[in-house]
Structure formats: structure tokens, C-alpha cells
PDB file of N, CA and C in Angstrom:
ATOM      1  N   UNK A   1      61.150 133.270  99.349  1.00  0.00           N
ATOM      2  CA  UNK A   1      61.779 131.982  99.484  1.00  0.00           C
ATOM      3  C   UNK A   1      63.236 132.194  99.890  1.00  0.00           C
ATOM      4  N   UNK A   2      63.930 131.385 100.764  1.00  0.00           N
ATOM      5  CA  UNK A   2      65.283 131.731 101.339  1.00  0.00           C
ATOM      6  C   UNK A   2      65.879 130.833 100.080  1.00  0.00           C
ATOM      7  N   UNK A   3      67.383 131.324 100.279  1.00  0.00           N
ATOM      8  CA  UNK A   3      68.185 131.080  99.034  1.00  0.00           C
ATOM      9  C   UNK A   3      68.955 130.042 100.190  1.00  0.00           C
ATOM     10  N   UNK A   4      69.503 128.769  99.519  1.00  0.00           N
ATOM     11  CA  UNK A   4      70.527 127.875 100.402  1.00  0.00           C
ATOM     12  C   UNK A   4      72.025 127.682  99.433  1.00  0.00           C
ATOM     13  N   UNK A   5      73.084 127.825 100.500  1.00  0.00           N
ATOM     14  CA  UNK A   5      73.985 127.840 100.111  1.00  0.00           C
ATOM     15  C   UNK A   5      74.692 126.312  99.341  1.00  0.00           C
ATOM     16  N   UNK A   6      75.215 127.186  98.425  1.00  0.00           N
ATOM     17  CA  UNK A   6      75.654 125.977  97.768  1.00  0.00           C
ATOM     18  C   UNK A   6      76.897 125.219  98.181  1.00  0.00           C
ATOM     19  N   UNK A   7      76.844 123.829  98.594  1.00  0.00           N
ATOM     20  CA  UNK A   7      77.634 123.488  99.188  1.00  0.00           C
ATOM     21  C   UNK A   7      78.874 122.758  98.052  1.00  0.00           C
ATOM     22  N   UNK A   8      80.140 123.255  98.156  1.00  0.00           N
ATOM     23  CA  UNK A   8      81.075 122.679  97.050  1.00  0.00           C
ATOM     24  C   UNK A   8      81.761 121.649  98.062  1.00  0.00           C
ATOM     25  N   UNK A   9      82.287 120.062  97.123  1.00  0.00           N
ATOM     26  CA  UNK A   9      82.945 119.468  97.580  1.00  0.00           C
ATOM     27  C   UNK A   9      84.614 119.759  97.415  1.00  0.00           C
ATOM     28  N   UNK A  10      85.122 119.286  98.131  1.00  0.00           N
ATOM     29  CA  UNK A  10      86.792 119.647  97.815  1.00  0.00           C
ATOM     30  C   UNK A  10      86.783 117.818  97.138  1.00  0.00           C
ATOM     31  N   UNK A  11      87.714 118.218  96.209  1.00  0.00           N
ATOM     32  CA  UNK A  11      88.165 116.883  95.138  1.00  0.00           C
ATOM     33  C   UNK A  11      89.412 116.435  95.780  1.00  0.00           C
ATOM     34  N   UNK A  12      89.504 115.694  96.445  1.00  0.00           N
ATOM     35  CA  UNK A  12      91.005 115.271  96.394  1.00  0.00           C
ATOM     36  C   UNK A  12      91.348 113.580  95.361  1.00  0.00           C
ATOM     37  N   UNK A  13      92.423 114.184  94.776  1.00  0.00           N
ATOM     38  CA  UNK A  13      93.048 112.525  94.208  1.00  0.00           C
ATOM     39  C   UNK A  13      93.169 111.416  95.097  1.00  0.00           C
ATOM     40  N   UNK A  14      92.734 110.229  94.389  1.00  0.00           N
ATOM     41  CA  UNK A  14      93.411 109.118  95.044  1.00  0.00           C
ATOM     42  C   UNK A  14      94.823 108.652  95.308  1.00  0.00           C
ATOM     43  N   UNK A  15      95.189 108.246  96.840  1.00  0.00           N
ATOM     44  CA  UNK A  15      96.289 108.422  96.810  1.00  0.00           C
ATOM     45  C   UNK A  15      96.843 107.495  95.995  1.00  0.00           C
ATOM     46  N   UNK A  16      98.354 107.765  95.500  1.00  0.00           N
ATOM     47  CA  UNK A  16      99.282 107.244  95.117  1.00  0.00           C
ATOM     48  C   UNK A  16      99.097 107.055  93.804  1.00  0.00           C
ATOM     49  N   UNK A  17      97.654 107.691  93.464  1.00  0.00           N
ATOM     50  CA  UNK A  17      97.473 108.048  91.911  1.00  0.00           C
ATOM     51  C   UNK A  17      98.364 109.079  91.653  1.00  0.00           C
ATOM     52  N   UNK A  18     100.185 109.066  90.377  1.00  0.00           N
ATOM     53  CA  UNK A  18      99.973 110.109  89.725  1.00  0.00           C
ATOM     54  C   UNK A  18      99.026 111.026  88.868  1.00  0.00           C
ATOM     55  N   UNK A  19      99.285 112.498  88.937  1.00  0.00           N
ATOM     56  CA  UNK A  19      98.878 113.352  88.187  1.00  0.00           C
ATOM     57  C   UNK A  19      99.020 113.304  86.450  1.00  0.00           C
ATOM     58  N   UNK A  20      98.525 113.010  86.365  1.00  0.00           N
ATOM     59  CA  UNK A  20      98.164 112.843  84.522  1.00  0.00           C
ATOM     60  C   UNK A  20      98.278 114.800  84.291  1.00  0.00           C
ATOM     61  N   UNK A  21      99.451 114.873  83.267  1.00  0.00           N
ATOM     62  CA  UNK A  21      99.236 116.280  82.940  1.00  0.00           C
ATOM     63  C   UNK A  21      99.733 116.045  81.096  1.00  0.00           C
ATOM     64  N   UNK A  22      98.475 116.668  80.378  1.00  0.00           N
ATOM     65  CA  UNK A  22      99.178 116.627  78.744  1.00  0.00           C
ATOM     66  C   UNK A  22      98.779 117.668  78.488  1.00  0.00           C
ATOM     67  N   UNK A  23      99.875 117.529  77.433  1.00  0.00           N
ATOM     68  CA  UNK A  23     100.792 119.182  76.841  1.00  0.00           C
ATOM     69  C   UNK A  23      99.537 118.633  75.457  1.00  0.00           C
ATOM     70  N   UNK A  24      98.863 119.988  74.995  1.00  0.00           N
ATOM     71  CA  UNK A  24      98.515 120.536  73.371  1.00  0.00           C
ATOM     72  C   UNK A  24      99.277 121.096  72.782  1.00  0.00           C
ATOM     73  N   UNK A  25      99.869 120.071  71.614  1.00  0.00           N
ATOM     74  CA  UNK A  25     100.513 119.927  70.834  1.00  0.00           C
ATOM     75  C   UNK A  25      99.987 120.485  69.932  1.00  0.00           C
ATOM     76  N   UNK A  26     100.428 121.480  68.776  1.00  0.00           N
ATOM     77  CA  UNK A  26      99.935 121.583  67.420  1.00  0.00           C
ATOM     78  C   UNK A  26      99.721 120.541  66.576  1.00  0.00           C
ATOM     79  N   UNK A  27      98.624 120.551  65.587  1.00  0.00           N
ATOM     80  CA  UNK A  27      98.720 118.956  64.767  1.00  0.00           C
ATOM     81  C   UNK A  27      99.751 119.525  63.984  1.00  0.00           C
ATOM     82  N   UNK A  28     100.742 118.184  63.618  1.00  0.00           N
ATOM     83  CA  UNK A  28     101.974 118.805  62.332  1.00  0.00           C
ATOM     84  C   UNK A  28     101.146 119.052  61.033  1.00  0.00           C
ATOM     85  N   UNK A  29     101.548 119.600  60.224  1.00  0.00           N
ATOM     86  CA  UNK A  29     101.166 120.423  58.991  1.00  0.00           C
ATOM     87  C   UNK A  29     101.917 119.552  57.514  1.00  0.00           C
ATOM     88  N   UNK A  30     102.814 118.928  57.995  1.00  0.00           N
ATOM     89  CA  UNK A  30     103.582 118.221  56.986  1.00  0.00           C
ATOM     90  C   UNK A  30     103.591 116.563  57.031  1.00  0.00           C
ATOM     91  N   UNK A  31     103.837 115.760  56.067  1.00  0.00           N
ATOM     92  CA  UNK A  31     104.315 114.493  56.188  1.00  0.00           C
ATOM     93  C   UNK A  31     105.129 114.228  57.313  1.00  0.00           C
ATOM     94  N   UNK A  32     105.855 115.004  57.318  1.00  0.00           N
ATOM     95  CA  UNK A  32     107.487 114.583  57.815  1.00  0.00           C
ATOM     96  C   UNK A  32     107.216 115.174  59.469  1.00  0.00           C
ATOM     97  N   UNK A  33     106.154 115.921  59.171  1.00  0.00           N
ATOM     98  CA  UNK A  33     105.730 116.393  60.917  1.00  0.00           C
ATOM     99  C   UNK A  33     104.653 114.771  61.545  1.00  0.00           C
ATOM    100  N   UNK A  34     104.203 114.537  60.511  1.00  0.00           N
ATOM    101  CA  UNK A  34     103.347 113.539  61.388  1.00  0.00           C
ATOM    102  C   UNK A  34     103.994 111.846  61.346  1.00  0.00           C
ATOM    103  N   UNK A  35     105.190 111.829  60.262  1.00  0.00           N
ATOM    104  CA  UNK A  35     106.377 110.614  61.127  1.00  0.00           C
ATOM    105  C   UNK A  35     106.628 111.070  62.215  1.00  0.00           C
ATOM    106  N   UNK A  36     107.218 112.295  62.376  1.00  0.00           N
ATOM    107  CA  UNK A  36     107.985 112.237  64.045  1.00  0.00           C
ATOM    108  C   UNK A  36     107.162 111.971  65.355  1.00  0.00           C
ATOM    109  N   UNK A  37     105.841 112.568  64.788  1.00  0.00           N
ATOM    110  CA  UNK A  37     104.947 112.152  65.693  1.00  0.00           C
ATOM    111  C   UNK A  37     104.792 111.388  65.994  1.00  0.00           C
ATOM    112  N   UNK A  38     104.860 110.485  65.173  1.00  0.00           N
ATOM    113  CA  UNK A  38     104.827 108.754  65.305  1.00  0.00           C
ATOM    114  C   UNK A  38     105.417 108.235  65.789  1.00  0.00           C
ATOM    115  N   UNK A  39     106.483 108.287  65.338  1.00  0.00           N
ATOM    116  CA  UNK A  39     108.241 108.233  66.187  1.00  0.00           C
ATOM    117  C   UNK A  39     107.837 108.493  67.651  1.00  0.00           C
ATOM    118  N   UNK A  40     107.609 109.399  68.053  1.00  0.00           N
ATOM    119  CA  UNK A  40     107.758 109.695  69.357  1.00  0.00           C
ATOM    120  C   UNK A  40     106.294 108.984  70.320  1.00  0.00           C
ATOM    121  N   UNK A  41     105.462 108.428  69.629  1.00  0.00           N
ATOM    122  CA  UNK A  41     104.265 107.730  69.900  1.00  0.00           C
ATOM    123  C   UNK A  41     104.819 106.550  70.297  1.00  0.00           C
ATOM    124  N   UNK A  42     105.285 106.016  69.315  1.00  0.00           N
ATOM    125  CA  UNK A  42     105.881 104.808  69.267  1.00  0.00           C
ATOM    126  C   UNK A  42     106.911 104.747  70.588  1.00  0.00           C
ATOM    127  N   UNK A  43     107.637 105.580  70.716  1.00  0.00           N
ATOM    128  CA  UNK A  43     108.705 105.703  72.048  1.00  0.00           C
ATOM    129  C   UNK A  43     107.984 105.849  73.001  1.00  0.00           C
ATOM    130  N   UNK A  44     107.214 106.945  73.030  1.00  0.00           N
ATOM    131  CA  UNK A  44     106.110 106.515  74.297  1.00  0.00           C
ATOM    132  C   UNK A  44     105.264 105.580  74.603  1.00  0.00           C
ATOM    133  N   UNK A  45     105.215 104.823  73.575  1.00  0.00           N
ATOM    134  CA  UNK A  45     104.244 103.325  74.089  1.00  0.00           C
ATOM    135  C   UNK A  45     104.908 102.124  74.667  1.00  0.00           C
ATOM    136  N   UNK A  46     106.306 102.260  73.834  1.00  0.00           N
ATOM    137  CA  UNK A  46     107.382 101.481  74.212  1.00  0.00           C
ATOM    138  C   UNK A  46     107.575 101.305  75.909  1.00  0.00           C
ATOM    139  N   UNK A  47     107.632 102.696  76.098  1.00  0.00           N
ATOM    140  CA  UNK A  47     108.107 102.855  77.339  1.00  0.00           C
ATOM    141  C   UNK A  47     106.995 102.683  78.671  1.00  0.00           C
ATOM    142  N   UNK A  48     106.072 102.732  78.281  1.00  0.00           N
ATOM    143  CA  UNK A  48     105.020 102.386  79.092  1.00  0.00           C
ATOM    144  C   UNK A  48     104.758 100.948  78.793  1.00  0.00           C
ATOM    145  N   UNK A  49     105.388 100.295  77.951  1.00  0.00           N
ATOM    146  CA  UNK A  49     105.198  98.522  77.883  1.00  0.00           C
ATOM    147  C   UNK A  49     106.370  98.342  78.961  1.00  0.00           C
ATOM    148  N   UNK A  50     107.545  98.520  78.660  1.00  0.00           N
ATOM    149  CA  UNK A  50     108.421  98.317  79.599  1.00  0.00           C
ATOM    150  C   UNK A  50     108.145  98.697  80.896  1.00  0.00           C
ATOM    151  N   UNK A  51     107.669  99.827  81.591  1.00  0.00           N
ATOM    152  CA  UNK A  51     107.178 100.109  82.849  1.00  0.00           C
ATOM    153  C   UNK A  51     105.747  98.884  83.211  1.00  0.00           C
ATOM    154  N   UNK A  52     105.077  98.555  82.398  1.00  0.00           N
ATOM    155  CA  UNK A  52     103.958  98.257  82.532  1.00  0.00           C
ATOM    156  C   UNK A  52     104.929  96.360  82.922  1.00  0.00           C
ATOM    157  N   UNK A  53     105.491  96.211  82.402  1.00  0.00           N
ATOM    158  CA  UNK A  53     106.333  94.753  82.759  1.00  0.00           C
ATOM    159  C   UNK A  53     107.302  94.708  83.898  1.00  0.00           C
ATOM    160  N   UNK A  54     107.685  96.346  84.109  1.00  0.00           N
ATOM    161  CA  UNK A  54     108.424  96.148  84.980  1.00  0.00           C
ATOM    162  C   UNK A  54     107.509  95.934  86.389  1.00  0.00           C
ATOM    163  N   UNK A  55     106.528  96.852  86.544  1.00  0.00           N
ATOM    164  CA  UNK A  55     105.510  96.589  87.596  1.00  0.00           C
ATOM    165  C   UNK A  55     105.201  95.008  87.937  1.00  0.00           C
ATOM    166  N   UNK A  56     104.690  94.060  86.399  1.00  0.00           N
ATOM    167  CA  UNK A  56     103.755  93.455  87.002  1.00  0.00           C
ATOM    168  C   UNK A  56     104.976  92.180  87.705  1.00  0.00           C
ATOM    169  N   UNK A  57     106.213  92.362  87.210  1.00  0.00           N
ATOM    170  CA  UNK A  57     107.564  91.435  87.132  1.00  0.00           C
ATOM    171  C   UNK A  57     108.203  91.854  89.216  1.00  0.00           C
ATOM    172  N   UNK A  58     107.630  93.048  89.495  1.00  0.00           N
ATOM    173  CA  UNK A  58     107.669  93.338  90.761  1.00  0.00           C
ATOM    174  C   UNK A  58     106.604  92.912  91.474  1.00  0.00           C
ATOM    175  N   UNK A  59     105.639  92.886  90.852  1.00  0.00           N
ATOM    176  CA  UNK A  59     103.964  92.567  91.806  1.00  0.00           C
ATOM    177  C   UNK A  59     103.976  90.799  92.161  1.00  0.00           C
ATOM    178  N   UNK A  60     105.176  90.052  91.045  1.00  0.00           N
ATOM    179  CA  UNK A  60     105.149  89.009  91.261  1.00  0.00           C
ATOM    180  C   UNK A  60     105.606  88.437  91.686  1.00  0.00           C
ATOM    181  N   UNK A  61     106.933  89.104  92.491  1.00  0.00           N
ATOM    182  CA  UNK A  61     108.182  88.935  93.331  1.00  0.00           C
ATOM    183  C   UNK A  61     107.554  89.315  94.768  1.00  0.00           C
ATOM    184  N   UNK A  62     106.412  90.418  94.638  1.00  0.00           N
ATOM    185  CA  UNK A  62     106.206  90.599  96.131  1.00  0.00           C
ATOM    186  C   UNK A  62     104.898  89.423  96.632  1.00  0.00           C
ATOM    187  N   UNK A  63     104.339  89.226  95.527  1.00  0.00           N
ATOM    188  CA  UNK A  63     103.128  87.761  96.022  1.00  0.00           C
ATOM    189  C   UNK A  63     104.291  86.589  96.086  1.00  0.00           C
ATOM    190  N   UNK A  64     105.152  86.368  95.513  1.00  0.00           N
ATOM    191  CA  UNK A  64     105.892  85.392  95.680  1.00  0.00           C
ATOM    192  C   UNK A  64     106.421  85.560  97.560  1.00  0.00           C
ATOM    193  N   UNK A  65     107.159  86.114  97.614  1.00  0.00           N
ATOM    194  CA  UNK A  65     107.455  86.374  99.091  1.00  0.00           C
ATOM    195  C   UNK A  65     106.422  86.404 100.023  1.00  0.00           C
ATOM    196  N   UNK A  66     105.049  87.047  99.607  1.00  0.00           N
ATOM    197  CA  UNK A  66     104.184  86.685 100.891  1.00  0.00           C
ATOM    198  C   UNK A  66     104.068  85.556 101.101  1.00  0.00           C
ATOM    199  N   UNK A  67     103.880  84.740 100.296  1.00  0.00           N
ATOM    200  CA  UNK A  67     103.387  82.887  99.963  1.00  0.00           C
ATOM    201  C   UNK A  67     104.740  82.720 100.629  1.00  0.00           C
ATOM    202  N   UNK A  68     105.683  82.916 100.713  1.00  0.00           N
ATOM    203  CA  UNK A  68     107.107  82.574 101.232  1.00  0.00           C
ATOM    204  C   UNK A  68     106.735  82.665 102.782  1.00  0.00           C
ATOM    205  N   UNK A  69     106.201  83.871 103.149  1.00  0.00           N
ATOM    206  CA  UNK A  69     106.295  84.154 104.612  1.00  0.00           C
ATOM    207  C   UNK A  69     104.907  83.278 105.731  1.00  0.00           C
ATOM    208  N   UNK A  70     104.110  83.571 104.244  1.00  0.00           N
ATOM    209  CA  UNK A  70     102.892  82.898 104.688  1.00  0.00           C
ATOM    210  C   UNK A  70     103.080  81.440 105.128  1.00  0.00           C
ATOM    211  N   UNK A  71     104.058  80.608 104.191  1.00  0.00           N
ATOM    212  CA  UNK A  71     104.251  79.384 104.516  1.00  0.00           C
ATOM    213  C   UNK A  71     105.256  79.248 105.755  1.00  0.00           C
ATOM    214  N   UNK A  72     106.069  79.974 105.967  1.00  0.00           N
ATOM    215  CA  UNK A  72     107.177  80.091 106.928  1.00  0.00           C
ATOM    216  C   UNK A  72     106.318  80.003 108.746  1.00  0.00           C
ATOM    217  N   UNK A  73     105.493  80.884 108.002  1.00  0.00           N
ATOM    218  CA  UNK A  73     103.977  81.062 109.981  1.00  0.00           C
ATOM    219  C   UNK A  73     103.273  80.382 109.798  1.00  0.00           C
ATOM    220  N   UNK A  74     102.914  79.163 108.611  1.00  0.00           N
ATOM    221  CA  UNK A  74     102.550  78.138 109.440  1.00  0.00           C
ATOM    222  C   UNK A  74     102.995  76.741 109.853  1.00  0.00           C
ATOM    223  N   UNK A  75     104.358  77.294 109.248  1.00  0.00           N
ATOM    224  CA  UNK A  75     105.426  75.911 109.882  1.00  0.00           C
ATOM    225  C   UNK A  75     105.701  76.190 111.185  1.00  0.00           C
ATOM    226  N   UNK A  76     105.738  77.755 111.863  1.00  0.00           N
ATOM    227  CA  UNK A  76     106.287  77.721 113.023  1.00  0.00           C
ATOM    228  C   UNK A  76     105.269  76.712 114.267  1.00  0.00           C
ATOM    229  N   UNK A  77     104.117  76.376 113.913  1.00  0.00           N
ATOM    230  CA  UNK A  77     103.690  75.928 114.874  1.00  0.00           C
ATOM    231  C   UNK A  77     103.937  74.239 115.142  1.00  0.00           C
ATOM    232  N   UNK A  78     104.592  74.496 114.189  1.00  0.00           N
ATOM    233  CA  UNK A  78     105.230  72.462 114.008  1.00  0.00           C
ATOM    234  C   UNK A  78     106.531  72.613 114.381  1.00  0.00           C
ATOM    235  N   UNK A  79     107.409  73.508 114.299  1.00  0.00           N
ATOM    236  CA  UNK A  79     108.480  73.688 114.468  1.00  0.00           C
ATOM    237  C   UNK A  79     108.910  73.657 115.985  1.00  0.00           C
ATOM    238  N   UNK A  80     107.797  74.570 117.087  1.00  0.00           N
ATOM    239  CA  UNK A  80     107.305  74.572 118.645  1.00  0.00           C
ATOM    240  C   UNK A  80     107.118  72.909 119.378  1.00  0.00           C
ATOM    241  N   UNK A  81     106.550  72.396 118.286  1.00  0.00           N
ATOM    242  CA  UNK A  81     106.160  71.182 119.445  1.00  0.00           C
ATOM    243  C   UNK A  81     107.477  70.229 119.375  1.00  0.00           C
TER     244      UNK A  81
END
């Protein structure tokens, strides 16, 4: 029987997807190791609420302006006659 080669795909990311990369952390061993953890959970969630508002506070400024432009091309044809 002939053997067929195995064909591998190449993976590429989607664009304009960042790369997700996480660090393994030791679990803390103490109380006082698993506040900071927290602490710093907490700062990182924070900060992805704020990014996550800042996006959608931009996504709504740029639909706002299309509806702006959109309305602007179809006045021009009233504007012609």
C-alpha cells in the first residue's frame, strides 16, 4: 500500500487580532500572596472596562459620522437641481 503525505496547514491569525500571550504564575502560598493577586486582578479588569468603553465610545463616534456623510450624499442630489 503507498503511504500519502501528510498534508499540514499553515495557521495564520486573524488579522488585526492581537496575540493573547499569558505568563504562569506560581499560585501564592500565603494570604497576603493571594490579596495581591487580587489586587492586581482587580487592576486588570479595571483596565479592560475602561478600554472596553473606550472602544465602544469610538465605534460610536465613527457610526455617528457615517450617518453624517451618508446624509450629506443624499442631499447632494437636491442640492444639483
Amino acid at each position: 500500500m503507498a503511504q500519502r503525505k501528510v498534508q499540514r496547514q499553515k495557521v495564520v491569525a486573524p488579522r488585526g487580532k492581537a496575540q493573547v500571550l499569558t505568563a504562569v504564575r506560581p499560585e501564592p502560598g500565603n494570604p497576603e500572596g493571594w490579596r495581591l493577586e487580587c489586587e492586581r486582578l482587580r487592576a486588570e479588569l479595571q483596565a479592560a472596562r475602561d478600554e472596553i468603553a473606550s472602544l465602544r465610545s469610538r465605534q460610536e463616534q465613527v457610526l455617528n459620522r457615517i450617518d453624517w456623510v451618508l446624509d450629506a450624499l443624499e442631499s447632494l442630489p437636491d442640492a444639483e437641481s
